[in-house]
C-alpha atoms as a PDB file:
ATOM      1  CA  UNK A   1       0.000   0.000   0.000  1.00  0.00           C
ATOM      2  CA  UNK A   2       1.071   3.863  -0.692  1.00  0.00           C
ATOM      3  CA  UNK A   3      -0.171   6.232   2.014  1.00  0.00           C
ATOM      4  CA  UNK A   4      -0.363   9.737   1.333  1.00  0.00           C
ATOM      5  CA  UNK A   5      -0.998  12.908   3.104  1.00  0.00           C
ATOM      6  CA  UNK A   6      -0.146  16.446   2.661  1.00  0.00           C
ATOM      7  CA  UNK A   7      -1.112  20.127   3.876  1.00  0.00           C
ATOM      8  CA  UNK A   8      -1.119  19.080   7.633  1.00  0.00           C
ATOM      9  CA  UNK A   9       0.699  22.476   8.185  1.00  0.00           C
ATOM     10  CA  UNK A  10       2.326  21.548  11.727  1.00  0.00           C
ATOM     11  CA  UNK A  11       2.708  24.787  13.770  1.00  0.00           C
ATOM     12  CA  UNK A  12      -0.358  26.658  12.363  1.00  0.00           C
ATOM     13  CA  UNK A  13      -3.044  27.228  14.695  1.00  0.00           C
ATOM     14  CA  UNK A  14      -5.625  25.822  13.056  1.00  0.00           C
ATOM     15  CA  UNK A  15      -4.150  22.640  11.351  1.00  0.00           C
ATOM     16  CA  UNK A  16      -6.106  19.572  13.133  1.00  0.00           C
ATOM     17  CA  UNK A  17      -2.922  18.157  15.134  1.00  0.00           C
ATOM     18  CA  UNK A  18      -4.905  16.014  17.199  1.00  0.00           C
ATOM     19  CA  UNK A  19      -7.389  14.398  14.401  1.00  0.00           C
ATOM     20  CA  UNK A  20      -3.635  14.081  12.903  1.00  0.00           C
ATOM     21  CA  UNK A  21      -2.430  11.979  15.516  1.00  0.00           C
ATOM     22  CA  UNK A  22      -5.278   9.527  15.674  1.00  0.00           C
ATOM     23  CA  UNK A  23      -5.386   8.918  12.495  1.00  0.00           C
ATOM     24  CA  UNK A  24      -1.182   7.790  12.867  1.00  0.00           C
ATOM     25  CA  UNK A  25      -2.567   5.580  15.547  1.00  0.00           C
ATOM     26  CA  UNK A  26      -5.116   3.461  12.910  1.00  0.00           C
ATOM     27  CA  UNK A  27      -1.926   3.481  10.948  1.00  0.00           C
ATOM     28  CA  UNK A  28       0.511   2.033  13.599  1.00  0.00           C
ATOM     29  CA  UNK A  29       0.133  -1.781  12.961  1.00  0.00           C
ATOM     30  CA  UNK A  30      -0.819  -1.159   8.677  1.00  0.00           C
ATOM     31  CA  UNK A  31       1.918  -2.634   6.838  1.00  0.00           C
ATOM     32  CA  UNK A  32       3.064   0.561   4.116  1.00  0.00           C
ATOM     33  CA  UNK A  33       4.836  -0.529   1.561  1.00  0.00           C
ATOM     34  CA  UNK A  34       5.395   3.527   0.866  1.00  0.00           C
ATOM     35  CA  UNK A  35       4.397   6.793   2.984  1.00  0.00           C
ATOM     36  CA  UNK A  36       4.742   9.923   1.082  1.00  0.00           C
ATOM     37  CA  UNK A  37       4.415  13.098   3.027  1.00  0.00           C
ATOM     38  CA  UNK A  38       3.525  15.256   0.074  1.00  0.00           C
ATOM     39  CA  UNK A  39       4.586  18.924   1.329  1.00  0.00           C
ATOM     40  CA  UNK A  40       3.481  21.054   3.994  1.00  0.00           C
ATOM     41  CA  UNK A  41       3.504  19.226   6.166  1.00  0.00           C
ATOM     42  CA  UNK A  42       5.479  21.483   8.566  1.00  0.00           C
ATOM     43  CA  UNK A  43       4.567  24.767   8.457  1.00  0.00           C
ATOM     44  CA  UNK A  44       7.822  27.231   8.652  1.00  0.00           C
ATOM     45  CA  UNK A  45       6.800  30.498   7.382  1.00  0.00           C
ATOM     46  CA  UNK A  46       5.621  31.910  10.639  1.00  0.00           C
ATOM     47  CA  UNK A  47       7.566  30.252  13.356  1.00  0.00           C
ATOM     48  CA  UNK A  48      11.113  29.252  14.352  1.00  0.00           C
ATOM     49  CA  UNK A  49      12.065  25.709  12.471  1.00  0.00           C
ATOM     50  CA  UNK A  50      13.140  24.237  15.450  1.00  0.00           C
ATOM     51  CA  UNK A  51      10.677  25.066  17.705  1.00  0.00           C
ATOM     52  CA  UNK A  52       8.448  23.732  15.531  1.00  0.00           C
ATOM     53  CA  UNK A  53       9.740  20.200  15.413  1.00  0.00           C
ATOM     54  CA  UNK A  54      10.256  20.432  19.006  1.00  0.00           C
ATOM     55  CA  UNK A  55       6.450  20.736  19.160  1.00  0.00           C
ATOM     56  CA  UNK A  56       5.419  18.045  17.321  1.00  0.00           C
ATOM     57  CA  UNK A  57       8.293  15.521  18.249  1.00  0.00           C
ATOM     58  CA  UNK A  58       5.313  13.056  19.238  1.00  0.00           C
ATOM     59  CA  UNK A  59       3.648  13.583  15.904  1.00  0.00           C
ATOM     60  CA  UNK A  60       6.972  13.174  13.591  1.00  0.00           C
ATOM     61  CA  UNK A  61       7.884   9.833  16.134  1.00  0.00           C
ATOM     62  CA  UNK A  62       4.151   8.235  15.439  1.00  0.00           C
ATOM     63  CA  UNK A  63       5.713   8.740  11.716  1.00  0.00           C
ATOM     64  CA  UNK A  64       8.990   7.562  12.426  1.00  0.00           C
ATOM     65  CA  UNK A  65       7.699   3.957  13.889  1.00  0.00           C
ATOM     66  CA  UNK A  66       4.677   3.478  10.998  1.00  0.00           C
ATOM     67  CA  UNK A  67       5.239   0.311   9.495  1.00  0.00           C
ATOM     68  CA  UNK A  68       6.852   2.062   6.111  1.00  0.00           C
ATOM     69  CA  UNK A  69       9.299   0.444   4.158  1.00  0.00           C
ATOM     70  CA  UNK A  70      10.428   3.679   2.695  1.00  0.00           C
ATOM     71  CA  UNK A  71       9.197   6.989   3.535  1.00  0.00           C
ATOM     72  CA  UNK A  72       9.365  10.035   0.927  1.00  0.00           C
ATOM     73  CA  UNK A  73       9.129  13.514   2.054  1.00  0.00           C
ATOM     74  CA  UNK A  74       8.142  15.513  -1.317  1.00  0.00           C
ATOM     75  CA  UNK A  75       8.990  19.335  -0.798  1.00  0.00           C
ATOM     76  CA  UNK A  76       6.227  21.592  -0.166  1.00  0.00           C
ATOM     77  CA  UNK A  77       6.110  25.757  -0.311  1.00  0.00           C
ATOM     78  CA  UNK A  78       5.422  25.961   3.283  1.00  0.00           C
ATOM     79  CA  UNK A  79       8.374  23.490   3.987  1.00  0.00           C
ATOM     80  CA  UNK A  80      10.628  24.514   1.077  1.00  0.00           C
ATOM     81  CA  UNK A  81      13.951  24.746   3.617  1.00  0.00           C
ATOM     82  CA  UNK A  82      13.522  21.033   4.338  1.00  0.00           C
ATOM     83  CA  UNK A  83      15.563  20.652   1.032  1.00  0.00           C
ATOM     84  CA  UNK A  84      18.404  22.341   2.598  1.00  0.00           C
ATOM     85  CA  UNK A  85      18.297  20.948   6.129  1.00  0.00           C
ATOM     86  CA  UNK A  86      18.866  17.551   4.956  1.00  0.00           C
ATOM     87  CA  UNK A  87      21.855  18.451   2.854  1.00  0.00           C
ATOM     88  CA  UNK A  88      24.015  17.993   5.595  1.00  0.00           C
ATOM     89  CA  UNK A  89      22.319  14.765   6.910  1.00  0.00           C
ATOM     90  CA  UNK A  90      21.803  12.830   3.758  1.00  0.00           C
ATOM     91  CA  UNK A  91      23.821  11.617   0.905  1.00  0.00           C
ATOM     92  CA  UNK A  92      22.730  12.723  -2.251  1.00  0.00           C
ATOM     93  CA  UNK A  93      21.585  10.504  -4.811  1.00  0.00           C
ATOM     94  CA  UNK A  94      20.247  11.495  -8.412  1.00  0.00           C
ATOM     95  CA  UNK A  95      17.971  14.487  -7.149  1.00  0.00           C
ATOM     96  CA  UNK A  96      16.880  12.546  -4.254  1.00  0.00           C
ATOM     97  CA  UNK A  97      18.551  13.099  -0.966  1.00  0.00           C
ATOM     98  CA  UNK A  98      18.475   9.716   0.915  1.00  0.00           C
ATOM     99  CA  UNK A  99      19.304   9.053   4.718  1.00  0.00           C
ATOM    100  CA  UNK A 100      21.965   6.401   5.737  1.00  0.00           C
ATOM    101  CA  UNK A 101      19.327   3.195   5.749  1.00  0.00           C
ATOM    102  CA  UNK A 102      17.744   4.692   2.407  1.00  0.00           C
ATOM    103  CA  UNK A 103      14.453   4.504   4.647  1.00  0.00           C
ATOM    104  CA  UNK A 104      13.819   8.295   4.292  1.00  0.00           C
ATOM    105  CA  UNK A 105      14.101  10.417   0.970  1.00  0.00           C
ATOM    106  CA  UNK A 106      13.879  14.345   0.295  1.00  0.00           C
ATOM    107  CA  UNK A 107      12.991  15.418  -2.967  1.00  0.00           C
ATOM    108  CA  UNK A 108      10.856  18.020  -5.059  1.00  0.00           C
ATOM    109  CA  UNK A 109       9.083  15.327  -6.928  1.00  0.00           C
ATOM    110  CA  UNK A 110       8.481  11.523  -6.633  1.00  0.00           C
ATOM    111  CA  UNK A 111       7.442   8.301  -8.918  1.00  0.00           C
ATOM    112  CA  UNK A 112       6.562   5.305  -7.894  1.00  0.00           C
ATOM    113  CA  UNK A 113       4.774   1.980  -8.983  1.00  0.00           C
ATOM    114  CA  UNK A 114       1.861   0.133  -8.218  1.00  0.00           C
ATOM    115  CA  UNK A 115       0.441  -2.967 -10.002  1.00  0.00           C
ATOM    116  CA  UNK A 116       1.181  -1.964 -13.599  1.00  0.00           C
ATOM    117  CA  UNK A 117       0.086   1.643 -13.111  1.00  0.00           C
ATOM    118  CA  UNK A 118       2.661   4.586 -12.547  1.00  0.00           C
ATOM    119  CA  UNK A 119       2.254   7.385 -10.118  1.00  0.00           C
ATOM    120  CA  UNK A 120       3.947  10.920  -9.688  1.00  0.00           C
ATOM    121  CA  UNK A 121       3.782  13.165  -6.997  1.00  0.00           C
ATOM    122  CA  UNK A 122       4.571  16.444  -6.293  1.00  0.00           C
ATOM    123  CA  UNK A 123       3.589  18.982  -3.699  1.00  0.00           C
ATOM    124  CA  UNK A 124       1.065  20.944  -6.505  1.00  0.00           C
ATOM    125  CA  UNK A 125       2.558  24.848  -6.065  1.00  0.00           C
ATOM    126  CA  UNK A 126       4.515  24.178  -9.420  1.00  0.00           C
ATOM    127  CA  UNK A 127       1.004  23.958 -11.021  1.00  0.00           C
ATOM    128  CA  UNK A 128      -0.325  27.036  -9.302  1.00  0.00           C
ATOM    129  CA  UNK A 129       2.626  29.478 -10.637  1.00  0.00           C
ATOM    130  CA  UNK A 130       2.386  27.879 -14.125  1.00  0.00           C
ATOM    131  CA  UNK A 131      -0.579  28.588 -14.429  1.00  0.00           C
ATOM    132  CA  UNK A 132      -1.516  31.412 -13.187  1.00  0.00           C
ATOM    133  CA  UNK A 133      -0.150  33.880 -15.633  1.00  0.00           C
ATOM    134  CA  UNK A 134       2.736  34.975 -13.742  1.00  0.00           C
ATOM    135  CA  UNK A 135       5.628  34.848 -16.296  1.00  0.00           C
ATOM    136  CA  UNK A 136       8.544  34.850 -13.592  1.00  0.00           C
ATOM    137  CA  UNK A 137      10.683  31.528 -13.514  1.00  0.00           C
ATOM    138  CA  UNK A 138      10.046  28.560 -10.689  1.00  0.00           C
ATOM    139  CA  UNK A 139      13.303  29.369  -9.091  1.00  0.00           C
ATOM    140  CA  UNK A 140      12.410  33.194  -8.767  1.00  0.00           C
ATOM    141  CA  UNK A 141       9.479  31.838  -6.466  1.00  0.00           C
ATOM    142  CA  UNK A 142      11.126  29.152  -5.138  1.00  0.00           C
ATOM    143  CA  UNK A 143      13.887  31.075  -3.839  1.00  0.00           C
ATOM    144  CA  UNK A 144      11.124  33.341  -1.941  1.00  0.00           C
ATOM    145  CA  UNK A 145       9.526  30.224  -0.682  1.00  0.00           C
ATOM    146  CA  UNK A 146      12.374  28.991   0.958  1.00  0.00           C
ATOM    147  CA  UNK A 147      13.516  32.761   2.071  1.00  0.00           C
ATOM    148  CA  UNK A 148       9.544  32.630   4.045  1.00  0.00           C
ATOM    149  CA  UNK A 149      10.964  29.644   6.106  1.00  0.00           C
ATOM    150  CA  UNK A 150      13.220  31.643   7.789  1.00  0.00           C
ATOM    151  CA  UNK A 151      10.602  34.387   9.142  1.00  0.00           C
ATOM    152  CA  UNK A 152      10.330  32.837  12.224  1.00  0.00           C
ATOM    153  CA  UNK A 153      13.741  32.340  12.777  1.00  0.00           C
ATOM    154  CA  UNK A 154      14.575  36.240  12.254  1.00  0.00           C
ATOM    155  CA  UNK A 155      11.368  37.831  13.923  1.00  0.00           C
ATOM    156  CA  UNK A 156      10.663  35.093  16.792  1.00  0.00           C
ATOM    157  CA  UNK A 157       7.418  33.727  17.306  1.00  0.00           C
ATOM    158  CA  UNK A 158       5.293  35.942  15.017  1.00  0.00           C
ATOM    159  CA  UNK A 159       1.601  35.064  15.137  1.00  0.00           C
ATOM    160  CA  UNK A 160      -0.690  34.851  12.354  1.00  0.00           C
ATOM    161  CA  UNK A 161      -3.037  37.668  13.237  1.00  0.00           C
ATOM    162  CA  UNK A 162      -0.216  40.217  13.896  1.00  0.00           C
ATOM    163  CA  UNK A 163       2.271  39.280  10.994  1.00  0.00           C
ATOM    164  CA  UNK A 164       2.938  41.958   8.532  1.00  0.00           C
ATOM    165  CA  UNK A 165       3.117  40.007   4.711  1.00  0.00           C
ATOM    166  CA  UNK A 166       3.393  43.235   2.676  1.00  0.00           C
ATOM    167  CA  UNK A 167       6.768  44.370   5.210  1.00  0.00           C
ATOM    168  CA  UNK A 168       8.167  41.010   5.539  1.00  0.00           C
ATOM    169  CA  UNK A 169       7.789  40.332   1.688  1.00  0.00           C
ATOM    170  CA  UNK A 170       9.247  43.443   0.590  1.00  0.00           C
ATOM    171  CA  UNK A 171      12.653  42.490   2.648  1.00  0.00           C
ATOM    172  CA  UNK A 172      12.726  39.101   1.085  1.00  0.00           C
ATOM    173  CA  UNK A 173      12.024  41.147  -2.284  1.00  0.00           C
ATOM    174  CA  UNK A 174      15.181  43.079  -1.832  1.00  0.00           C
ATOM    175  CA  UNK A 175      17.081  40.753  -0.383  1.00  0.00           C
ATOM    176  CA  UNK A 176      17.145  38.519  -2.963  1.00  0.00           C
ATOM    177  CA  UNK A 177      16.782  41.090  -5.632  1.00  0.00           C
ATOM    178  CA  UNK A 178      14.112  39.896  -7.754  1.00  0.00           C
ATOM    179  CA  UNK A 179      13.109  40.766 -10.988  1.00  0.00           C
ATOM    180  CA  UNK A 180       9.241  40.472 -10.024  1.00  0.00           C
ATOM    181  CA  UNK A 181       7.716  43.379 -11.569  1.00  0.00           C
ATOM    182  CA  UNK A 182       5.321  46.098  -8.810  1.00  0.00           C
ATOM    183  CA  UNK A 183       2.192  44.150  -9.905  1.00  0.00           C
ATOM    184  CA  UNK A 184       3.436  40.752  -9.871  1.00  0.00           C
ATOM    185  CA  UNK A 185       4.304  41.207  -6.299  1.00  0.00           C
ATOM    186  CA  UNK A 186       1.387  42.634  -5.294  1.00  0.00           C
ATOM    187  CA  UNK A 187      -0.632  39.799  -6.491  1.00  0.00           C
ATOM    188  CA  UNK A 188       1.588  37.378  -4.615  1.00  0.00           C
ATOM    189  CA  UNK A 189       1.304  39.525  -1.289  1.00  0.00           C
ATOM    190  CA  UNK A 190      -2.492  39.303  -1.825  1.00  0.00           C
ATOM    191  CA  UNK A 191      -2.725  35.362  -2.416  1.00  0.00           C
ATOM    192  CA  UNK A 192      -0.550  35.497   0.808  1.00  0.00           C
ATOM    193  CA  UNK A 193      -3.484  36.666   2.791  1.00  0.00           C
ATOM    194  CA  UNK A 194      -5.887  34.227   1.123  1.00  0.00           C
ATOM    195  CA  UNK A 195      -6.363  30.294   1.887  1.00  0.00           C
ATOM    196  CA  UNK A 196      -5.034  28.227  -0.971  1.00  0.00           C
ATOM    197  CA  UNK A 197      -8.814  27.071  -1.676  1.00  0.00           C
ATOM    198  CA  UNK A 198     -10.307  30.480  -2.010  1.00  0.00           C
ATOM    199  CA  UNK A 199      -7.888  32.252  -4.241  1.00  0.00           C
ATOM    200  CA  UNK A 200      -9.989  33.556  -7.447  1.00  0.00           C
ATOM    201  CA  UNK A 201      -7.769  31.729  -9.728  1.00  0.00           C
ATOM    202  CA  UNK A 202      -7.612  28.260  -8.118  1.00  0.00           C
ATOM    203  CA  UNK A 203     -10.188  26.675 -10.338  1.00  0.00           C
ATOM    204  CA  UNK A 204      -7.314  27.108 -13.259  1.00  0.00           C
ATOM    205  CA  UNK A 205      -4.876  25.269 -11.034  1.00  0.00           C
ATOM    206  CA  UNK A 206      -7.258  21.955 -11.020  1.00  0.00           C
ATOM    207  CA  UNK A 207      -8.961  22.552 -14.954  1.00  0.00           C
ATOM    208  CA  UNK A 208      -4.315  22.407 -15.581  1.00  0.00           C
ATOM    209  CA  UNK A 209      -4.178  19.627 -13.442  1.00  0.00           C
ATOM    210  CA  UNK A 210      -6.668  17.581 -15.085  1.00  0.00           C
ATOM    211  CA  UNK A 211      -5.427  18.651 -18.402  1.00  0.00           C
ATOM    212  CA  UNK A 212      -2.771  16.236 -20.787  1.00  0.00           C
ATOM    213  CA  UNK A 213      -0.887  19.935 -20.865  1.00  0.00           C
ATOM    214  CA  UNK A 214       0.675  19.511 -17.488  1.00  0.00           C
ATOM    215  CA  UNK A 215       2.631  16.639 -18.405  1.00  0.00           C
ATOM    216  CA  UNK A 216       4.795  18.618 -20.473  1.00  0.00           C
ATOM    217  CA  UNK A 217       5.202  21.181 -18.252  1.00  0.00           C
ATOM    218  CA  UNK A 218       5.797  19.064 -14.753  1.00  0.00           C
ATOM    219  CA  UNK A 219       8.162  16.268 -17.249  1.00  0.00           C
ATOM    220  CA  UNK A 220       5.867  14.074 -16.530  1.00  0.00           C
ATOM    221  CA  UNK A 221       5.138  10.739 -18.780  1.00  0.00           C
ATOM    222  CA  UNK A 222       2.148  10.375 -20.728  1.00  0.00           C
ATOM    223  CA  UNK A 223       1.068   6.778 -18.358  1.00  0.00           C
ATOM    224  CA  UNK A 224       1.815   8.513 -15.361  1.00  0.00           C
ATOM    225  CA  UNK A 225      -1.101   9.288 -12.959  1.00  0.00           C
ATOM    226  CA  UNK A 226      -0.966  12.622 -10.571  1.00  0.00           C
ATOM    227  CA  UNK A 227      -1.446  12.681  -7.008  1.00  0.00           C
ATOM    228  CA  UNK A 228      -0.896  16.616  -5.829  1.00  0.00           C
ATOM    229  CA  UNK A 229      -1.624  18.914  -2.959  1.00  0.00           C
ATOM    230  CA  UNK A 230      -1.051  22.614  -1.895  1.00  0.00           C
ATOM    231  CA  UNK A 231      -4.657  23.997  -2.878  1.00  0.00           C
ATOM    232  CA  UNK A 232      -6.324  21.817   0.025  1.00  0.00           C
ATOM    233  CA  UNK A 233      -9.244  20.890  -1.983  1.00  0.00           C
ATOM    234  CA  UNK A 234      -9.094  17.350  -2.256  1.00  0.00           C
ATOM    235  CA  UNK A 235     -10.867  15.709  -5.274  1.00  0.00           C
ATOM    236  CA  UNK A 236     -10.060  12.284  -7.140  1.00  0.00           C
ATOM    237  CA  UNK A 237     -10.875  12.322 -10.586  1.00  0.00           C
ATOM    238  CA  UNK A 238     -14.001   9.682 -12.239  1.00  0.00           C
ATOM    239  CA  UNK A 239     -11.040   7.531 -14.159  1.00  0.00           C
ATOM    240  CA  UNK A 240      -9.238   7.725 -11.349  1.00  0.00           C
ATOM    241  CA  UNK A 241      -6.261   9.644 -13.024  1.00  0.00           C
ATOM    242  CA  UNK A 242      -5.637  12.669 -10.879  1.00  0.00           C
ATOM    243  CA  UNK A 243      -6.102  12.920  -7.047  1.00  0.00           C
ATOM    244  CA  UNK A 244      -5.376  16.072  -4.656  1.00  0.00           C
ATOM    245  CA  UNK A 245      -5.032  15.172  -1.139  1.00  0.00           C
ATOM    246  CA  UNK A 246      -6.211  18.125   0.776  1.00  0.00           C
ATOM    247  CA  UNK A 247      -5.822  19.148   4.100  1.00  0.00           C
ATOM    248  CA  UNK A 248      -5.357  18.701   7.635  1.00  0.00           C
ATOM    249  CA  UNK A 249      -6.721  22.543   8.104  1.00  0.00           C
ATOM    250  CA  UNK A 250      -9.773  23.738  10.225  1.00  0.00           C
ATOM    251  CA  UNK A 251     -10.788  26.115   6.736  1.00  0.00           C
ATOM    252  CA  UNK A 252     -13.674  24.381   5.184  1.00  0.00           C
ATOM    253  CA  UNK A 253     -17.289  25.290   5.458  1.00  0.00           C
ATOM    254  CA  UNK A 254     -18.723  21.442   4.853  1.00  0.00           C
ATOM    255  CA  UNK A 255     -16.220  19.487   7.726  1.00  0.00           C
ATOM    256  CA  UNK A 256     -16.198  15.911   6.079  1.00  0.00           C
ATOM    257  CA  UNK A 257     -14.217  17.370   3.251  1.00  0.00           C
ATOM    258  CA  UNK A 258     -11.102  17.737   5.773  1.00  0.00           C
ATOM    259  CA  UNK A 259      -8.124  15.515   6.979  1.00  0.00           C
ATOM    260  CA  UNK A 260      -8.091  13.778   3.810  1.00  0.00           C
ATOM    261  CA  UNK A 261      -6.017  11.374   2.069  1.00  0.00           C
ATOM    262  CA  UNK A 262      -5.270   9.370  -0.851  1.00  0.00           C
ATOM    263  CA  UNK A 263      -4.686   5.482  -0.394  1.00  0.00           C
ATOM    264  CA  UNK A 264      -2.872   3.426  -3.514  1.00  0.00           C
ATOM    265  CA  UNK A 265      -3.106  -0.443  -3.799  1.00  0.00           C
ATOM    266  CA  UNK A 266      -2.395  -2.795  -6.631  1.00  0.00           C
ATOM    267  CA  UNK A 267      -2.787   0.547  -9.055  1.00  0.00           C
ATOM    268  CA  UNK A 268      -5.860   1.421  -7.952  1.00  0.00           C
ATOM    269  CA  UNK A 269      -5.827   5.179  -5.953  1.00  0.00           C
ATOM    270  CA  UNK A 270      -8.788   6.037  -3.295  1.00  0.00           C
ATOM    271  CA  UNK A 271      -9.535   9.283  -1.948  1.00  0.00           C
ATOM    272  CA  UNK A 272     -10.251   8.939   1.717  1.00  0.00           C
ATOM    273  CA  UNK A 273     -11.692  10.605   5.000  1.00  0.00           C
ATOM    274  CA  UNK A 274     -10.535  10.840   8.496  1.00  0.00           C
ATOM    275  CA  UNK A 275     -13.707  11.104  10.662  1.00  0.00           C
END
């Protein structure tokens, strides 16, 4: 079986730790062939890194001692620095960064098999800045992603109501120089504010998704099927092609639509609920 969950958002206030932790304990005695913790699911924009994993120690040991023969960690925009705090860690392989038992892997994107069908992952922001018209390069946004992990670091403990996104993102601008034009980075300061599931221009993120375009633009290869996250709406396609996994946030009107997941056996992929 692959197992996969993203969007849990660790340190936010209103990610759903504790329905989080149960649902590790139905997990505890499943044997999982392959866990893949699709992005986000630390949250360091807003709060020291290490204080953060301090926090949820008991949450990343229930992960630690699943029954997974290989866990994947997959990269998310909320998480972005976990690609550099494994560099010193883990041995680099390919564009995978693998720990010492090859248990554990760090990477932007993942495939895997299962049955005869193909599956690749990726955290999902990739297909929000493709397609939403803004014509900067991934890196330019990447760079800024990984730049927001270390807000907490620099400012302390900076809670949600009281941080300043305009003034914080404007340093990060100038620190790193970017080439974003005024109006580009005003429309990223405003998604800031926004949940990823009510920005205007989400719907084109899934109509892309669902599309034979994006497998051009993510490299991806033409029998592959996509599981994705990062606009916590989860959905699973009717030929069972494309899943999102959703979230582990306290944000949606209709509450049976949160702390999802996707669950793949013998090819087949299922889009579950946590109740």
């Amino acid at each position: 079986m692959i197992l996969v969950v993203s969007d849990v958002h660790l340190g936010f206030d209103d990610c759903n730790k504790d329905a989080f932790s149960d649902f590790l304990d139905e997990f505890q005695d499943k044997e999982i062939e392959h866990l893949v913790l699709l992005g986000d699911i630390l949250d360091f924009w807003r709060r020291n890194n290490a204080e953060i994993i301090h926090e949820n120690n008991d949450i990343l040991t229930k992960l630690n001692n699943l029954k997974a023969n290989q866990i994947h960690y997959i990269a998310g925009n909320h998480d972005y620095y976990i690609l550099d705090l494994t560099k010193r860690n883990y041995t680099l392989n390919s564009d995978k960064y693998y720990n010492i038992d090859n248990k554990v892997t760090i990477s932007k994107s993942l495939r895997l098999k299962s049955g005869d069908e193909s599956f690749f992952f990726t955290h999902g922001y990739e297909l929000e800045l493709i397609r939403t018209e803004i014509p900067s390069s991934l890196e330019t946004f990447e760079n800024i992603y990984k730049e927001m992990c270390f807000n907490g670091d620099i400012l302390g403990r900076a809670e949600s109501e009281i941080w300043d996104i305009p003034k914080e993102l404007e340093k990060i601008f100038n620190y790193l120089k970017t080439e974003l034009s005024g109006s580009e980075k005003q429309k990223f300061i405003e998604k800031m504010y926004q949940n990823p599931n009510e920005r205007k221009d989400i719907d084109k993120v899934y109509d892309f998704a669902t599309s034979n375009g994006k497998n051009y633009l993510l490299g991806m290869k033409p029998n592959e099927k996509l599981v994705y996250g990062h606009t916590h709406r989860p959905f699973i396609t009717d030929d069972k092609t494309v899943a999102n996994t959703g979230s582990w946030i306290n944000e949606l009107e209709d509450k049976n639509y949160q702390n999802s997941y996707v669950e793949i056996e013998d090819g087949e992929m299922e889009l579950k609920f946590f109740k």
